[in-house]
Protein backbone atom coordinates (compact mmCIF):
# COMPACT_ATOMS: atom_id res chain seq x y z
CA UNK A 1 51.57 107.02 126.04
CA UNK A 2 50.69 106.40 129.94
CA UNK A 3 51.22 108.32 133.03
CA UNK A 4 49.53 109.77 135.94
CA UNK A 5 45.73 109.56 134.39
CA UNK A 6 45.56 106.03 134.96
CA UNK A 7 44.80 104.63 131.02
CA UNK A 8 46.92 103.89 128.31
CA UNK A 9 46.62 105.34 124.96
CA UNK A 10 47.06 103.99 121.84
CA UNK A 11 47.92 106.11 118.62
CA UNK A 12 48.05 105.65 114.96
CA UNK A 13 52.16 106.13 114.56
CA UNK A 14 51.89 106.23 110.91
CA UNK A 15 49.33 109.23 111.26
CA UNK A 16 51.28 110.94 113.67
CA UNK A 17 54.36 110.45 111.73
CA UNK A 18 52.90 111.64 108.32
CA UNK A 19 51.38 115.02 109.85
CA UNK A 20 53.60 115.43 113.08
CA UNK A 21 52.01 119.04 113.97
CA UNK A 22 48.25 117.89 113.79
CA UNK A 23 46.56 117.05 116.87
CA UNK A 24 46.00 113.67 117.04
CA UNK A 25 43.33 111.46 119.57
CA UNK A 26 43.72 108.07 120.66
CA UNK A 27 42.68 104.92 118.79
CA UNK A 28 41.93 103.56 121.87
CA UNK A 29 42.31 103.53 125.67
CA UNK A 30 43.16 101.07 128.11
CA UNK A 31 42.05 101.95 132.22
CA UNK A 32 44.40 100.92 134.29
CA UNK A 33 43.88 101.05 138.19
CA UNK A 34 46.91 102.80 139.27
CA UNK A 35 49.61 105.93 137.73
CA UNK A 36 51.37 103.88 135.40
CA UNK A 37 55.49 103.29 135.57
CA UNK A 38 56.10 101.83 132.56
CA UNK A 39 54.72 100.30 128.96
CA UNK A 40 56.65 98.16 126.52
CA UNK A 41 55.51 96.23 123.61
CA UNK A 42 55.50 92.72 122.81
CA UNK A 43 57.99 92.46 119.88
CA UNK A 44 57.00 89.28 118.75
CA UNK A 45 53.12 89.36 118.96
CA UNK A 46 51.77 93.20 118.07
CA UNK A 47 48.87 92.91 119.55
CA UNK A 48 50.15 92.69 123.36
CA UNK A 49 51.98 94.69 125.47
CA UNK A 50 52.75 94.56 129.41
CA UNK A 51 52.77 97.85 131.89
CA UNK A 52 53.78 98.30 135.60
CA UNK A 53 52.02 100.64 137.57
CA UNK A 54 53.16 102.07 141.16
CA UNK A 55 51.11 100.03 143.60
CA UNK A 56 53.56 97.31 142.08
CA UNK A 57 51.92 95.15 139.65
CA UNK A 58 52.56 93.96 135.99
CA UNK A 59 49.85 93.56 133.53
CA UNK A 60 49.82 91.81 130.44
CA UNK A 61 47.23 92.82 127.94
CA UNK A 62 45.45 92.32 124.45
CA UNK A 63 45.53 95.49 122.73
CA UNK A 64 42.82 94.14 119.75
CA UNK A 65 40.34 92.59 122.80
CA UNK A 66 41.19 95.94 125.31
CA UNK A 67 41.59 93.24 128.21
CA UNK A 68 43.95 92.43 130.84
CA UNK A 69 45.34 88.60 130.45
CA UNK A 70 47.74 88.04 132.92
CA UNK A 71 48.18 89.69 136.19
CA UNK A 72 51.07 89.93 138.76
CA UNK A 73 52.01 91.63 141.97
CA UNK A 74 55.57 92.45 142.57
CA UNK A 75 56.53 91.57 145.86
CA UNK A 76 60.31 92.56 145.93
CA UNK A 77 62.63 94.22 142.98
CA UNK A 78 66.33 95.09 142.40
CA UNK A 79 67.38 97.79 140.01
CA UNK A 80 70.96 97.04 138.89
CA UNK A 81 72.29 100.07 136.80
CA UNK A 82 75.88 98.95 136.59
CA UNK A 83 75.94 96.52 134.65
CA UNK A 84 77.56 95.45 131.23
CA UNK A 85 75.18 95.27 129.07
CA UNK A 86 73.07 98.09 130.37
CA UNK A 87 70.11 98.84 133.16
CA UNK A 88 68.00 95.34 133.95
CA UNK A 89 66.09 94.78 136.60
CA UNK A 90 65.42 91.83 138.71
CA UNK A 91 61.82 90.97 140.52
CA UNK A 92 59.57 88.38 142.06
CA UNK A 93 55.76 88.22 140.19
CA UNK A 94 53.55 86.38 142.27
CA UNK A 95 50.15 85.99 139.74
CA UNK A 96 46.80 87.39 140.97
């Protein structure tokens, strides 16, 4: 989960999934430095995912280390939503 307080959190989906009404606390948390836009997984290496945040960069991080690897500033973006295979997005990273 991310949003507006700045950190992702990390749960235990099995736990969640085997008692879906408990209240459940992150495993851990990862600060980020601005509201966060998006997260997505890294679907061939579990421990890594990337996020976006709105002051326009792109992080890469190590979930088991909690540390950034790679960082990126976005410097222009295009949002194409009609096309045929679906919503995709095109952008310029510059690393930082």
């Amino acid at each position: 989960l991310a949003g507006v307080a700045k950190r992702i959190k990390l749960y235990d989906f099995r736990a969640v999934l085997a008692n879906p009404t408990a209240y459940h606390y992150p495993m851990t948390q990862i600060q980020c430095a601005a509201k966060i836009s998006n997260v997505s997984w890294n679907p061939y290496c579990k421990n890594m995912l990337s996020n976006s945040d709105y002051d326009g960069t792109v992080q890469i991080w190590d979930v088991s280390a909690q540390r950034s690897i790679k960082r990126y500033q976005c410097l222009c973006g295009d949002r194409n939503t009609k096309s045929d295979v679906g919503q995709y997005s095109s952008i310029m990273l510059i690393p930082i």
